[in-house]
N, C-alpha and C. Protein backbone atom coordinates (compact mmCIF):
# COMPACT_ATOMS: atom_id res chain seq x y z
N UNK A 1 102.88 91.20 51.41
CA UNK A 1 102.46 92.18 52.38
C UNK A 1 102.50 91.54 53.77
N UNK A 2 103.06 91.94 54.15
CA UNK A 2 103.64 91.93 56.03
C UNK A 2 101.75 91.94 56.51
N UNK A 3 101.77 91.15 57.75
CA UNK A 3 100.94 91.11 58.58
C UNK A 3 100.94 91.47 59.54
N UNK A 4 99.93 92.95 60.30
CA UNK A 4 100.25 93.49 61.31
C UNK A 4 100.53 92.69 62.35
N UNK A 5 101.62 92.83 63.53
CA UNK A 5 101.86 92.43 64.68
C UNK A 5 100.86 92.98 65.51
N UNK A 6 100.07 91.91 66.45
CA UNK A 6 99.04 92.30 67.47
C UNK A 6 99.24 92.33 68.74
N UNK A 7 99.79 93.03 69.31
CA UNK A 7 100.20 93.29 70.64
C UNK A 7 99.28 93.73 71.70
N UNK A 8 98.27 92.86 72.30
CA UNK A 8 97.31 93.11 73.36
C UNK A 8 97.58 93.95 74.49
N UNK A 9 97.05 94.52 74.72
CA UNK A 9 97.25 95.74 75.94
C UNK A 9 96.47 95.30 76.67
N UNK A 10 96.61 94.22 77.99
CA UNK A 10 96.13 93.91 79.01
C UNK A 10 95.60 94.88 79.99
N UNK A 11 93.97 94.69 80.73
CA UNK A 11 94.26 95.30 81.22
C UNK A 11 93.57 94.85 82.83
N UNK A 12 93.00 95.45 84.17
CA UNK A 12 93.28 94.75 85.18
C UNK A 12 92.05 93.29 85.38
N UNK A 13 91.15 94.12 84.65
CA UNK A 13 89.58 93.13 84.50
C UNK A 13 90.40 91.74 83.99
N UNK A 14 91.31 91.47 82.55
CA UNK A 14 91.77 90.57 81.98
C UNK A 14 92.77 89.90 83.20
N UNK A 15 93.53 90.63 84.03
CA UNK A 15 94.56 89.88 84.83
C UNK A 15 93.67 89.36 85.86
N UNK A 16 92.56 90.07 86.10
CA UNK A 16 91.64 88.82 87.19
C UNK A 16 91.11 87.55 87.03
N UNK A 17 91.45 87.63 85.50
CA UNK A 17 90.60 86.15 85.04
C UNK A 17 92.08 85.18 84.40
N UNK A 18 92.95 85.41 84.73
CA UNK A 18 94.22 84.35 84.33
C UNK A 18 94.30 83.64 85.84
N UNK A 19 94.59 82.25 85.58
CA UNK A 19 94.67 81.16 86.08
C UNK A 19 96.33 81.25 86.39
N UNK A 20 97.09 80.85 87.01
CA UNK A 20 98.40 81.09 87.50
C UNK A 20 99.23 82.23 87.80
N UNK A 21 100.52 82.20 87.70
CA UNK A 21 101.08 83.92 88.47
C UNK A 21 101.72 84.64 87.19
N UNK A 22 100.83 85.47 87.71
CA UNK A 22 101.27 86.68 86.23
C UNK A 22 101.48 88.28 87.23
N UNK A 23 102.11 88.83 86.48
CA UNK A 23 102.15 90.42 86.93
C UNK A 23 101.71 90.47 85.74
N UNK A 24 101.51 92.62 85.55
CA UNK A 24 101.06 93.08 84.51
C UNK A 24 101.86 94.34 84.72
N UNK A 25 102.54 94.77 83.01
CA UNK A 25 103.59 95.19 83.23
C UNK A 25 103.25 96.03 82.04
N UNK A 26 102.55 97.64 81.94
CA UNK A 26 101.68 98.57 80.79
C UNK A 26 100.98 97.61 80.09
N UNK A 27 100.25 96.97 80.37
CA UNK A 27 99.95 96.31 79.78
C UNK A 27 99.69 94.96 79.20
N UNK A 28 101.44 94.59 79.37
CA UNK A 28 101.67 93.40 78.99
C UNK A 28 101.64 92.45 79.69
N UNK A 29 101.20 90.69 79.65
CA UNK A 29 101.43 89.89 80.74
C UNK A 29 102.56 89.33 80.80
N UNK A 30 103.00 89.25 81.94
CA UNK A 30 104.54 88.69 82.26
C UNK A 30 104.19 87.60 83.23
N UNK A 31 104.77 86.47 82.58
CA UNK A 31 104.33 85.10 83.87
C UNK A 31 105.80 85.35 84.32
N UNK A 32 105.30 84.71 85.91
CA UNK A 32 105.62 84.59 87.05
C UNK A 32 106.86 83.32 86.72
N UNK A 33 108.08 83.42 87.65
CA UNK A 33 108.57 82.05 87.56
C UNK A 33 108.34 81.69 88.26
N UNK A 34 108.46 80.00 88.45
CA UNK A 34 108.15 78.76 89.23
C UNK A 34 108.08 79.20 90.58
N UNK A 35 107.02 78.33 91.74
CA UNK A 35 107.32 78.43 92.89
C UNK A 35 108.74 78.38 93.39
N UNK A 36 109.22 79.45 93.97
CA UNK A 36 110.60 79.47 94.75
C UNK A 36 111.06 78.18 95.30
N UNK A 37 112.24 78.00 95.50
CA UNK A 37 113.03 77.11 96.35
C UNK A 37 112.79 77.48 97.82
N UNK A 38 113.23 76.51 98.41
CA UNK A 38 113.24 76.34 99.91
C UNK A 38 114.19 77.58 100.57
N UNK A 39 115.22 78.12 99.96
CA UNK A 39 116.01 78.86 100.39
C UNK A 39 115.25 80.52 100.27
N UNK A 40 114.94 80.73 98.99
CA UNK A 40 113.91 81.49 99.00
C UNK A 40 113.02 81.86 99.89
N UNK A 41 112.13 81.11 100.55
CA UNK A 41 111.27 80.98 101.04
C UNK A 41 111.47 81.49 102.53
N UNK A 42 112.55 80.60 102.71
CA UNK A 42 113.42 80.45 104.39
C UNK A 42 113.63 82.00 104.50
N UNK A 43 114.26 82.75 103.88
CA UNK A 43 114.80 83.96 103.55
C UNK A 43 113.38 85.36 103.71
N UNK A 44 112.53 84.66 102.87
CA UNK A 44 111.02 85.87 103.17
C UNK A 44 110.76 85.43 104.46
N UNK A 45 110.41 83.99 104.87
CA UNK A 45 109.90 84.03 106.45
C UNK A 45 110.49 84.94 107.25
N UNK A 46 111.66 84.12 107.50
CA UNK A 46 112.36 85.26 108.18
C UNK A 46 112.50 86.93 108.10
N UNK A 47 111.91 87.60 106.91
CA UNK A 47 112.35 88.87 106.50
C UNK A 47 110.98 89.34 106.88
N UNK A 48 110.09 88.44 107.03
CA UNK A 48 108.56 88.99 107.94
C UNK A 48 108.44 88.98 109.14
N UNK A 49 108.78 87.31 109.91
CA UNK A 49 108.95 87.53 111.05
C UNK A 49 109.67 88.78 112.03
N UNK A 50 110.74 89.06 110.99
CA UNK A 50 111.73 90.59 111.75
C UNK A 50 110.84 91.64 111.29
N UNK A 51 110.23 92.18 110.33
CA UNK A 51 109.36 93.06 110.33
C UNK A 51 108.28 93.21 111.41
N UNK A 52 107.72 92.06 111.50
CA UNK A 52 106.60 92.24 112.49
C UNK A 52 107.17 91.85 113.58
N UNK A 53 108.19 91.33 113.99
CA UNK A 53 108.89 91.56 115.40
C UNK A 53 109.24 93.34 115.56
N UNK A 54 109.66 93.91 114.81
CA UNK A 54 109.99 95.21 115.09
C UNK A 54 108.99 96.42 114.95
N UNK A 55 107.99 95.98 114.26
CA UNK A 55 107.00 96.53 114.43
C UNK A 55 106.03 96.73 115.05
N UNK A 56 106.17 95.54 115.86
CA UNK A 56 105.64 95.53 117.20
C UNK A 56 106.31 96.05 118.55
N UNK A 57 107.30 95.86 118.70
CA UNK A 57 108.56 96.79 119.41
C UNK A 57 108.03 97.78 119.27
N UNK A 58 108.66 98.50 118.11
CA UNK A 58 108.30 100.21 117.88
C UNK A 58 106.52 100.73 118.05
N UNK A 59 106.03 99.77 118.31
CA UNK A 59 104.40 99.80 118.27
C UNK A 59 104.16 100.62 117.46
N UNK A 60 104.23 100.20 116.28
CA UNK A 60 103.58 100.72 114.81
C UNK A 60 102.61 100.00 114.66
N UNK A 61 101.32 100.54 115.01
CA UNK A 61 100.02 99.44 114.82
C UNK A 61 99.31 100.22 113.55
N UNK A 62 100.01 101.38 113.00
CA UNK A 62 99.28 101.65 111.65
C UNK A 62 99.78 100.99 110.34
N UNK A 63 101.35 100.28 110.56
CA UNK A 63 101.88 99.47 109.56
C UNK A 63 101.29 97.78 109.32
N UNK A 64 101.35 97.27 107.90
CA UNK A 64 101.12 95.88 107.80
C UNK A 64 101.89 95.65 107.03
N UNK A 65 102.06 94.64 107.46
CA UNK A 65 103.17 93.16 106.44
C UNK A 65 102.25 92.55 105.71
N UNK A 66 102.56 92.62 104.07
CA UNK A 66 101.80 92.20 103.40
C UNK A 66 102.83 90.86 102.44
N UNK A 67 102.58 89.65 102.57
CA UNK A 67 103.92 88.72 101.56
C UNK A 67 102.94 88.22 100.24
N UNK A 68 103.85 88.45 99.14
CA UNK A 68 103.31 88.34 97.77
C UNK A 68 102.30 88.24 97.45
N UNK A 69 101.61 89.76 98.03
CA UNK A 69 100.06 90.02 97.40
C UNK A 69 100.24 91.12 96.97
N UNK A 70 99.06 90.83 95.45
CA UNK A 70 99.80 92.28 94.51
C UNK A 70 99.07 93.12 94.73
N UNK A 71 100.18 94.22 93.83
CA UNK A 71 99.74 95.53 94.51
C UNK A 71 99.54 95.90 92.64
N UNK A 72 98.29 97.28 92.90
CA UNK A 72 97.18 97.31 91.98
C UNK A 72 98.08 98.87 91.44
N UNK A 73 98.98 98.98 90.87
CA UNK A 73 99.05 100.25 90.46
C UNK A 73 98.13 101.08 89.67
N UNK A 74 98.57 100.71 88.60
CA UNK A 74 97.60 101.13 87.62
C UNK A 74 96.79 100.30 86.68
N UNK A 75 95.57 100.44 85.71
CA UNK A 75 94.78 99.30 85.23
C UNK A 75 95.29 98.51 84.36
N UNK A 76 96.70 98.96 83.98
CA UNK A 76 97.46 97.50 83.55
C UNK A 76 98.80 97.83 83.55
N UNK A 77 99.21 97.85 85.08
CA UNK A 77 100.65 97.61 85.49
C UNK A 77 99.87 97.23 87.37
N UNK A 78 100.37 96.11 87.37
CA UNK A 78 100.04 95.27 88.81
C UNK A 78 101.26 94.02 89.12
N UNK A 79 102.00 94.24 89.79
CA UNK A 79 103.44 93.85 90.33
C UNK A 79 102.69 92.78 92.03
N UNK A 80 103.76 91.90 92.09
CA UNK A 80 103.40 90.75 93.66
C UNK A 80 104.75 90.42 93.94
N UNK A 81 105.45 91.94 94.72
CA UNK A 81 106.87 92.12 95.55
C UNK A 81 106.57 91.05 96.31
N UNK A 82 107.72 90.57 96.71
CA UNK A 82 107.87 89.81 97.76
C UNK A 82 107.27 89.57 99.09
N UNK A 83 107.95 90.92 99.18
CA UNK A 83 107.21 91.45 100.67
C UNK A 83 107.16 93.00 100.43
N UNK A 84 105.65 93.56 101.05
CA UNK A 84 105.26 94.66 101.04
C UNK A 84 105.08 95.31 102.63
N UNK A 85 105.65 96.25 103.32
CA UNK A 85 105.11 96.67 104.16
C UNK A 85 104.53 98.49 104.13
N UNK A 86 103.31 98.25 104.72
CA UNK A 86 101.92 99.34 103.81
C UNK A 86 102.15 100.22 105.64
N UNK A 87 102.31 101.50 105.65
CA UNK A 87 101.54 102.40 106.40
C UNK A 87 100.55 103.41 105.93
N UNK A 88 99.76 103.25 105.06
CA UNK A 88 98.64 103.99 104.71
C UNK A 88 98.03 103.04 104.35
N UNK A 89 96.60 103.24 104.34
CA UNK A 89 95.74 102.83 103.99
C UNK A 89 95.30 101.22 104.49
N UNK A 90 94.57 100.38 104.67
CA UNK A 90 94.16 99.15 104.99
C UNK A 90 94.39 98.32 103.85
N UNK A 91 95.03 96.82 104.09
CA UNK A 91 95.38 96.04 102.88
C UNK A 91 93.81 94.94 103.00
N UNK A 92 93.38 95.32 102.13
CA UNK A 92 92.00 94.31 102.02
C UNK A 92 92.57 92.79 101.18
N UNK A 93 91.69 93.18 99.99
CA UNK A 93 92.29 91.94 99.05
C UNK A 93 93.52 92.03 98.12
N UNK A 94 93.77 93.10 98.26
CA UNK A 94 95.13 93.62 97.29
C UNK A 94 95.77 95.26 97.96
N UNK A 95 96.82 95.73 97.60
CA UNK A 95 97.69 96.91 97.72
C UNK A 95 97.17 97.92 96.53
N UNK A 96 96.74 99.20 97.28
CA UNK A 96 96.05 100.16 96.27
C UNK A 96 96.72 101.17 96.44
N UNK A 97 97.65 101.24 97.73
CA UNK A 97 98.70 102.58 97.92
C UNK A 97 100.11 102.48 97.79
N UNK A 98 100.88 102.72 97.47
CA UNK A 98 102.28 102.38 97.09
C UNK A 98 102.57 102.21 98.55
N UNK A 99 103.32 100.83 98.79
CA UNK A 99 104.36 100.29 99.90
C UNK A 99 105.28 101.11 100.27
N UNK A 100 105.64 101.58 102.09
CA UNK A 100 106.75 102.62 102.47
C UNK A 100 108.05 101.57 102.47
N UNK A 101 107.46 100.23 102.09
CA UNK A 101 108.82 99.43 101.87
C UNK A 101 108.46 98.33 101.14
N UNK A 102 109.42 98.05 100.00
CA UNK A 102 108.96 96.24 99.72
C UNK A 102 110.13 96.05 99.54
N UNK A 103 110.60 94.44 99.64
CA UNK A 103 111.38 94.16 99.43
C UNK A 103 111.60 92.55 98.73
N UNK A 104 112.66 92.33 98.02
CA UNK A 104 112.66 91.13 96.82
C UNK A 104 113.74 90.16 97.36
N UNK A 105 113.71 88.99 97.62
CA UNK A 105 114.48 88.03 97.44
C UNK A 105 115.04 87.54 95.86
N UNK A 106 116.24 87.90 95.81
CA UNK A 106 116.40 87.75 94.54
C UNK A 106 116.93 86.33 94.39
N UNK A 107 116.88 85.93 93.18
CA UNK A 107 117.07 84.27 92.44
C UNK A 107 117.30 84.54 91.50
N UNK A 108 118.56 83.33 90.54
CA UNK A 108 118.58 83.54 89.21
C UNK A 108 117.51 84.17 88.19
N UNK A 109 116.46 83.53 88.35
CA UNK A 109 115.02 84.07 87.38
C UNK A 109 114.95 85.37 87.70
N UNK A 110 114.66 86.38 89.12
CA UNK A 110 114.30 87.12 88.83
C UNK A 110 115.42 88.25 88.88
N UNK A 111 116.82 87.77 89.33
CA UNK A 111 117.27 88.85 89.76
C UNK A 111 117.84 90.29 88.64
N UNK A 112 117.81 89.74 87.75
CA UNK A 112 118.07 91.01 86.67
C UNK A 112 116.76 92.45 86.66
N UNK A 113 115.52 91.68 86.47
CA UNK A 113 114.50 92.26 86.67
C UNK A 113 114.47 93.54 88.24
N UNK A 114 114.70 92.39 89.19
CA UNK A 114 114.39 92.82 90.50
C UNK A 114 115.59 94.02 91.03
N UNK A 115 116.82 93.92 90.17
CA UNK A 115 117.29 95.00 90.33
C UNK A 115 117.35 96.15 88.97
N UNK A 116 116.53 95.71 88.32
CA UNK A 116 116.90 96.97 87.29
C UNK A 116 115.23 97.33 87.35
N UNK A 117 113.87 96.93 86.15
CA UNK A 117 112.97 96.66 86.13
C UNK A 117 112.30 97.19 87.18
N UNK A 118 111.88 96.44 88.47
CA UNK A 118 111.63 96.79 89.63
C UNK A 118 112.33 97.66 90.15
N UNK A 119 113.57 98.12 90.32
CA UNK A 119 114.02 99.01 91.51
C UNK A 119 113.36 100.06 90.53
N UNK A 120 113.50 100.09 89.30
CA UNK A 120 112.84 102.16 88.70
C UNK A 120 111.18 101.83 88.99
N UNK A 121 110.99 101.04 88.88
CA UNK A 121 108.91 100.99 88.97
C UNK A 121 108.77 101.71 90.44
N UNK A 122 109.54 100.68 91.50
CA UNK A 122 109.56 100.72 92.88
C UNK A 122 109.51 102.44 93.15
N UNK A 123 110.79 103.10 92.56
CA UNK A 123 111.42 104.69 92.63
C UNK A 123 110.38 105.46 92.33
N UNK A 124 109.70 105.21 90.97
CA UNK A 124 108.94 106.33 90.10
C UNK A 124 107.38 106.17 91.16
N UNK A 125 107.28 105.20 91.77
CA UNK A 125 105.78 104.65 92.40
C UNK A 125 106.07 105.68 94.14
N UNK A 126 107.18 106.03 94.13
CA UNK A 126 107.37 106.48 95.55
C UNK A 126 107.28 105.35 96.88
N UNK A 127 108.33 104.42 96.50
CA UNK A 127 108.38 103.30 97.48
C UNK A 127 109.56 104.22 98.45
N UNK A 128 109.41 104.30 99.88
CA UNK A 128 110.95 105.10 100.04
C UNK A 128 111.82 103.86 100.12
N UNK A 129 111.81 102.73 100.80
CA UNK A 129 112.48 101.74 101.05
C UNK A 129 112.26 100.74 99.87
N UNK A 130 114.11 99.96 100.01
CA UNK A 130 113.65 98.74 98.94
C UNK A 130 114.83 97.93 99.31
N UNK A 131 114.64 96.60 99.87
CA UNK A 131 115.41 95.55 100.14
C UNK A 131 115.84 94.61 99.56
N UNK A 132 116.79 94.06 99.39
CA UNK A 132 117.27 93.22 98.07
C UNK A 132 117.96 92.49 98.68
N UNK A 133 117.33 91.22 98.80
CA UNK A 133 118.02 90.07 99.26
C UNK A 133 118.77 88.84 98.53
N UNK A 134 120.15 88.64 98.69
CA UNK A 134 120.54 88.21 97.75
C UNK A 134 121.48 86.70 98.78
N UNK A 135 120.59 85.89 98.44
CA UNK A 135 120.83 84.48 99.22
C UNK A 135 122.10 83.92 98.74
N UNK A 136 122.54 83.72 97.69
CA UNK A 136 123.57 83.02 96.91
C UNK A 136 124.66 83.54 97.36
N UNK A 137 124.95 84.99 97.65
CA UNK A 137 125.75 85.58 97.44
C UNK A 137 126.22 86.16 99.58
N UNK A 138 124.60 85.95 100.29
CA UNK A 138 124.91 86.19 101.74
C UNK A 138 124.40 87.35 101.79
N UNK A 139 124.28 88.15 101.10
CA UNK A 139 123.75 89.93 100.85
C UNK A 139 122.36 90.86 100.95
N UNK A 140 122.87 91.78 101.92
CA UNK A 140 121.24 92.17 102.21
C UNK A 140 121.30 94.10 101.22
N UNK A 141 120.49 94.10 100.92
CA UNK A 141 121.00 95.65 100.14
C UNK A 141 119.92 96.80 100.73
N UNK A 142 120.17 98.00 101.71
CA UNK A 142 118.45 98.16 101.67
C UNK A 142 119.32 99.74 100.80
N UNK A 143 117.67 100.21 100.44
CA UNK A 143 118.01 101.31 99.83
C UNK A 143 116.55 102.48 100.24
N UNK A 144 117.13 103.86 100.24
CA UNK A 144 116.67 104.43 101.03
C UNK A 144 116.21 105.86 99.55
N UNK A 145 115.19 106.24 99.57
CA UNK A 145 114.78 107.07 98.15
C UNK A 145 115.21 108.57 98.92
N UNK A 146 116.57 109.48 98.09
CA UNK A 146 116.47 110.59 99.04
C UNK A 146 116.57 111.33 98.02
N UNK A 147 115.82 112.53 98.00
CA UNK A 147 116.84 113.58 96.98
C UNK A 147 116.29 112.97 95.54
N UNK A 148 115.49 112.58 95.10
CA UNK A 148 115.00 111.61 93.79
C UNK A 148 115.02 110.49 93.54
N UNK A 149 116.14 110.01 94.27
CA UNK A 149 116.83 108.19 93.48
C UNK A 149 116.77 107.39 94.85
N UNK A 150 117.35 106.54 94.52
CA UNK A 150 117.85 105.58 95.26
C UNK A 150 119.13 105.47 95.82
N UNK A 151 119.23 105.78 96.70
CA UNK A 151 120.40 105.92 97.70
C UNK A 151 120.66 104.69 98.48
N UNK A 152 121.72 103.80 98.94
CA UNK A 152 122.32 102.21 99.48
C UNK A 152 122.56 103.28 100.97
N UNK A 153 122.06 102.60 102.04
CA UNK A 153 122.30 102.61 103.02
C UNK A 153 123.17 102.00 103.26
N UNK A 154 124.83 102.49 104.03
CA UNK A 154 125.72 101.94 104.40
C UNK A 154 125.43 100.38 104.84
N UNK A 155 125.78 99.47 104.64
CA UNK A 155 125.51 97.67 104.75
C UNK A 155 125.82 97.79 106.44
N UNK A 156 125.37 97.61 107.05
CA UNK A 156 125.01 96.86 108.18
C UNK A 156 124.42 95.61 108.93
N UNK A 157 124.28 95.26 110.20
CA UNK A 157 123.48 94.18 110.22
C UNK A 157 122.11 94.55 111.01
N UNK A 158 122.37 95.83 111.83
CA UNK A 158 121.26 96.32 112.20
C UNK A 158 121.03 97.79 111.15
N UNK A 159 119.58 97.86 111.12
CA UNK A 159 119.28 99.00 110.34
C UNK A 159 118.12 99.78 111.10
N UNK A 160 117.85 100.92 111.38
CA UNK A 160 117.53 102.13 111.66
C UNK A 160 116.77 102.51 110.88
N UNK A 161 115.11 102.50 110.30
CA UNK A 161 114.25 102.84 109.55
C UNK A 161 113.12 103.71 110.16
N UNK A 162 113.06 105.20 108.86
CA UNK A 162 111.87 106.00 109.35
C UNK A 162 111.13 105.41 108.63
N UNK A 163 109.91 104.78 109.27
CA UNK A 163 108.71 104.31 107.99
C UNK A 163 107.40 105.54 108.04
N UNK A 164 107.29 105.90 109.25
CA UNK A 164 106.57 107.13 109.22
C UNK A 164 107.05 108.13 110.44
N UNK A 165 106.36 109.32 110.74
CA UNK A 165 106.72 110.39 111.65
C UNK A 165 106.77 109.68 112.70
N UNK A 166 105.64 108.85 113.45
CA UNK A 166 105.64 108.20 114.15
C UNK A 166 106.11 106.78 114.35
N UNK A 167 106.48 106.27 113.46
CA UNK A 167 107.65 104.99 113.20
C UNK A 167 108.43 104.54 113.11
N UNK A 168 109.47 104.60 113.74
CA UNK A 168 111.00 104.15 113.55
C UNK A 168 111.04 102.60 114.05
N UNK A 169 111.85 101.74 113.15
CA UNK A 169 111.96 100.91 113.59
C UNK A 169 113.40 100.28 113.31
N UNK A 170 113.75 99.40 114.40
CA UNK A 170 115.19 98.96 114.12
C UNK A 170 115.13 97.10 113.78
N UNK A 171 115.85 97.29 112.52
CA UNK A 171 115.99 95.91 111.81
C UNK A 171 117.31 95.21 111.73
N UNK A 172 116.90 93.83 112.35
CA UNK A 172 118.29 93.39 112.46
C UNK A 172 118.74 92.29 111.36
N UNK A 173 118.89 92.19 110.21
CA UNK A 173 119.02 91.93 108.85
C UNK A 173 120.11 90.76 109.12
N UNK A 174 121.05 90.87 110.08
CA UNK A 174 122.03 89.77 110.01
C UNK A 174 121.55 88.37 109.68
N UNK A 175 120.33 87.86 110.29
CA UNK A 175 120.07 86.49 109.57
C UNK A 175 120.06 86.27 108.74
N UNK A 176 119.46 87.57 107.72
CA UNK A 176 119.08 87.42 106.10
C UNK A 176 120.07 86.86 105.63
N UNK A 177 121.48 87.77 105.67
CA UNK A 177 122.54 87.14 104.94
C UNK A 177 123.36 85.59 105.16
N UNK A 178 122.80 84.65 106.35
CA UNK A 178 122.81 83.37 106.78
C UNK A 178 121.64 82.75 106.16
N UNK A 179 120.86 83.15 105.50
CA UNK A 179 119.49 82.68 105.38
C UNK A 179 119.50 80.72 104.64
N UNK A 180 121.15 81.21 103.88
CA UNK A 180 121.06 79.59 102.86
C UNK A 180 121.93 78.89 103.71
């Protein structure tokens, strides 16, 4: 006689008490891979610094730049995008409103995830924006939610973003793809 398989259904109380980087994914815990490389890294600085350079331009003082602090979907699905930028609501100790943008530096480890995995979580959560940075390769991807899905904004190096009625801001992405 077979022994039932026990499959724990995590839920957010349990992910507050784990010691290292985990998301939570229905449930399940998914560790985090290793601290990023240097190229990685180089690549988010920069992809904040231009956020909050342009967000200050456009004087969007209701938007924040939030970098890999997670965001609380539901009591056991909790995701730590890369970079989050929030126009609703105040970012205290965590993200409680879905991001009008996040965006992923992708790396061998995560990039299968970060474009399949993540881009439908990102879609179904009502992210409108989603950036996909792809260092190895020089590549910036943004994508724009219209009409249901996910729609690729023609590749450029400057980009043209509604983040709210009162928000437009213009992003100049060309470093990203120099980033390595």
């Amino acid at each position: 006689m077979a022994v039932p398989k026990y499959n724990p259904h995590y839920k957010l109380s349990d992910y507050r008490q784990w010691a290292g980087s985990w998301e939570l994914w229905d449930g399940v815990a998914v560790a985090m891979t290793p601290s990023p490389f240097g190229i990685h890294q180089k690549a988010l600085t920069r992809l904040a610094q231009i956020m909050l350079n342009a967000l200050e331009s456009a004087g969007c003082n209701d938007c924040e730049v939030a970098v890999e602090l997670d965001w609380i979907i539901a009591e056991d699905m909790v995701v730590r995008p890369d970079l989050s930028l929030c126009c609703e609501g105040d970012i205290d100790h965590f993200i409680e409103q879905p991001p009008t943008l996040v965006a992923e530096v992708l790396s061998a480890g995560t990039e299968h995830k970060d474009r399949t995995a993540k881009r439908s979580l990102y879609a179904a959560e009502g992210v409108r924006f989603y950036i996909m940075i792809d260092t190895d390769h020089g590549t910036v991807s943004v994508l724009e939610w219209i009409d249901g899905e996910y729609r690729a904004i023609p590749t450029a190096s400057v980009y043209r973003l509604t983040l709210t009625e009162s928000c437009i801001v213009t992003l100049d992405l060309g470093p990203l793809a120099s980033s390595n």
